[in-house]
Protein backbone atom coordinates (compact mmCIF):
# COMPACT_ATOMS: atom_id res chain seq x y z
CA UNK A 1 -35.28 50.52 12.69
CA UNK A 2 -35.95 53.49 10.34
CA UNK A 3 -33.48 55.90 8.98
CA UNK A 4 -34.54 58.38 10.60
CA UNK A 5 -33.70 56.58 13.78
CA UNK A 6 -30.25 55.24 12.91
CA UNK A 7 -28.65 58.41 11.34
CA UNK A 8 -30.67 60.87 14.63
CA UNK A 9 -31.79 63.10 12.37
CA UNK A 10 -35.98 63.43 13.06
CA UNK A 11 -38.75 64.01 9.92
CA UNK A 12 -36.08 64.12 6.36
CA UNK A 13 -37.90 65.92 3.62
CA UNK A 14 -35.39 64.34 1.06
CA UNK A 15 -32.82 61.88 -0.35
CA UNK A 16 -30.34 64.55 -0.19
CA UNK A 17 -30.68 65.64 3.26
CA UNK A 18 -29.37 62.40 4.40
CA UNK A 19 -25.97 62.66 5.76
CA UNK A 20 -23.50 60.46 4.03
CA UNK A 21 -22.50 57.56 6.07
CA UNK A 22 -20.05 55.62 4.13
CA UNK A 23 -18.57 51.85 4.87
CA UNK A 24 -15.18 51.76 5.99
CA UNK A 25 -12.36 49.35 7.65
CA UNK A 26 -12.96 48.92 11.27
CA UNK A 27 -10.86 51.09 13.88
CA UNK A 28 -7.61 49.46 13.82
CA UNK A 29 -7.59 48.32 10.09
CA UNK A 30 -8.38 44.59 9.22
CA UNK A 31 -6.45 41.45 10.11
CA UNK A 32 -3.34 40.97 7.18
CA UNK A 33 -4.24 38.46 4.90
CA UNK A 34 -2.30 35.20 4.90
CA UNK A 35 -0.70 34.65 1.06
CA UNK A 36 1.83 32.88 2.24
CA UNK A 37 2.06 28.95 1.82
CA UNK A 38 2.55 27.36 5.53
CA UNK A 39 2.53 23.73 5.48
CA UNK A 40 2.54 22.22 8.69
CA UNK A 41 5.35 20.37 9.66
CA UNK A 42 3.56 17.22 11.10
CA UNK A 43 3.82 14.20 10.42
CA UNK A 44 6.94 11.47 10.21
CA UNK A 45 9.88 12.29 8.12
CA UNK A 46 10.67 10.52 4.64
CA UNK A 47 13.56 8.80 6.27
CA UNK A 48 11.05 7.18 8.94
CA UNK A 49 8.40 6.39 6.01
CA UNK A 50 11.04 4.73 4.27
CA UNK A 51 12.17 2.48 7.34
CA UNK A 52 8.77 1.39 8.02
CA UNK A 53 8.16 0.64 4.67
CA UNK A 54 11.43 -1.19 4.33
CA UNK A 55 11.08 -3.12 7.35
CA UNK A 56 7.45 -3.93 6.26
CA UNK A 57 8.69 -5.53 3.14
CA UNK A 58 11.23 -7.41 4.66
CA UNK A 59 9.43 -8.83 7.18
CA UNK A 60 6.93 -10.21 4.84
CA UNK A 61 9.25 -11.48 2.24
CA UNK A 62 10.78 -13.31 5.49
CA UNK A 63 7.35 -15.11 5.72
CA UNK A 64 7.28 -15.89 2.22
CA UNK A 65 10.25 -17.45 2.80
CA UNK A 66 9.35 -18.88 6.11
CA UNK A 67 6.08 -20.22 3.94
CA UNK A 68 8.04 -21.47 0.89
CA UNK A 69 10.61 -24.01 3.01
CA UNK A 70 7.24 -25.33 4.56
CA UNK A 71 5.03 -26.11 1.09
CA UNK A 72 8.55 -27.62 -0.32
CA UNK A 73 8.55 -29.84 3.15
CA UNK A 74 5.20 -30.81 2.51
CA UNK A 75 5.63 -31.32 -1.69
CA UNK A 76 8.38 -33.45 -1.38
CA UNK A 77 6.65 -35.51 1.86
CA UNK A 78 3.82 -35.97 -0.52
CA UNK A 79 6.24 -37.12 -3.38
CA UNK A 80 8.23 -39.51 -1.14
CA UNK A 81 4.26 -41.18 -0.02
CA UNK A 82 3.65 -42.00 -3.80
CA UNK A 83 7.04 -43.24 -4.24
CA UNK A 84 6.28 -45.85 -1.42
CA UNK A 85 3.42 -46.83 -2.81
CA UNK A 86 4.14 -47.08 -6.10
CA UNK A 87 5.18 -50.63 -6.50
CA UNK A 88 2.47 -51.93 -5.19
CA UNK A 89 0.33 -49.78 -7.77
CA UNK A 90 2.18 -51.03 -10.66
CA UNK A 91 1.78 -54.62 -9.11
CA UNK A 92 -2.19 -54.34 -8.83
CA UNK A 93 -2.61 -52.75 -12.50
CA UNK A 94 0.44 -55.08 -14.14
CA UNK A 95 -2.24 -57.98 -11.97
CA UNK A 96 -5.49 -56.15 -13.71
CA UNK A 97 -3.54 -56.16 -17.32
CA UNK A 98 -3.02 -59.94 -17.05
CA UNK A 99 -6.50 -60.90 -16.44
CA UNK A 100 -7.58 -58.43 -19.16
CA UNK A 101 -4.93 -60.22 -21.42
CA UNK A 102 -5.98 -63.48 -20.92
CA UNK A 103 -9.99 -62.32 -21.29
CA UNK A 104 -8.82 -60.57 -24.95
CA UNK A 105 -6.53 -63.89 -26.00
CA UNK A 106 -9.73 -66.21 -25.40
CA UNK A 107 -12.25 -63.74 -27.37
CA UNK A 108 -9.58 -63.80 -30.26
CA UNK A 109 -9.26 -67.66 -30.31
CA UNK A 110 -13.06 -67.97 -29.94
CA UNK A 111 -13.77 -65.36 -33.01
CA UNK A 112 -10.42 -66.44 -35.17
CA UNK A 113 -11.12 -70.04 -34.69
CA UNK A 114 -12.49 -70.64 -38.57
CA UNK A 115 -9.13 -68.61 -39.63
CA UNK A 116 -6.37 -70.98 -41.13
CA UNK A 117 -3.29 -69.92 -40.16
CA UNK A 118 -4.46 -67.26 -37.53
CA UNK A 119 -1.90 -67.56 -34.07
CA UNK A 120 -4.03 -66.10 -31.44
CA UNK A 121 -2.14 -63.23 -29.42
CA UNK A 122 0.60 -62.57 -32.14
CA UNK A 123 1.56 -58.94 -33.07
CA UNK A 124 -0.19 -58.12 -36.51
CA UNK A 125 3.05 -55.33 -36.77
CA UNK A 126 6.00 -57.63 -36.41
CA UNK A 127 8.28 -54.48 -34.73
CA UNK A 128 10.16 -56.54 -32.01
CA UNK A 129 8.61 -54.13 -29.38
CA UNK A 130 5.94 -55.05 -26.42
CA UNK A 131 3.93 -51.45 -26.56
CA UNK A 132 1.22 -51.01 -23.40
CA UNK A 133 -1.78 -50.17 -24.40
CA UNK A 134 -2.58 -46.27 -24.21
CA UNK A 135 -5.86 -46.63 -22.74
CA UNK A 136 -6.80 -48.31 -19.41
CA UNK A 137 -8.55 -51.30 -21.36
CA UNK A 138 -7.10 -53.80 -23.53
CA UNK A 139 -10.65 -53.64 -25.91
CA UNK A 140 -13.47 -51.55 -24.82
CA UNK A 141 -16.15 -53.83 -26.65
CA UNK A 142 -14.73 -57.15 -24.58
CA UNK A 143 -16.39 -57.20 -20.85
């Protein structure tokens, strides 16, 4: 649409002629603005938040509980299975130490046999005390 058109005013010869048509607020004024801060009340309260979160925590430190007395159950089950068992353990390896003892007193006598003087399977420390050895072999080199 032309100007000519919008303000009804046929052929303008200038600028000037135009009648002034200025922008203004609507009939009625606008709509207030909203400044204010409105926070909508939705939602649970702190109080319930706290419950919940209370309740939460108990409950699971219940289960942890719950899940402790079951692993100590089961620890000291597994405890009281190698203290049944043990003696027969310490029989087989005090049986294995034997045989390895008598296997290390023969290879002594056989090498120490040109030694005057040389006791096979006496202490070379004289302390009084029968130590274990620290490994699981009397002497690696002896099969």
């Amino acid at each position: 649409m032309t100007e000519a058109v919008i303000r009804k005013k046929a052929g303008m010869a200038s600028v000037k002629d135009m009648p002034v048509l200025q922008d203004g607020p609507p009939p009625g004024g606008f709509a207030p603005v909203r400044f204010a801060r409105r926070i909508p009340n939705k939602g649970p309260s702190a109080m319930a938040i706290f419950l919940a979160a209370f309740g939460a925590f108990s409950w699971g430190m219940y289960q942890v509980g719950k899940g402790n007395k079951i692993r100590r159950a089961l620890k000291e089950e597994k405890y009281a299975a190698r203290r049944a068992i043990l003696p027969m353990l310490q029989a087989e390896e005090d049986e294995r130490f034997v045989k390895e003892w008598k296997k290390y007193l023969e290879e002594e006598a056989r090498i120490m046999k040109d030694v005057p003087g040389w006791k096979v399977g006496e202490s070379v420390y004289h302390s009084g005390r029968w130590m274990p050895p620290a490994t699981g072999e009397l002497r690696p080199d002896i099969w």
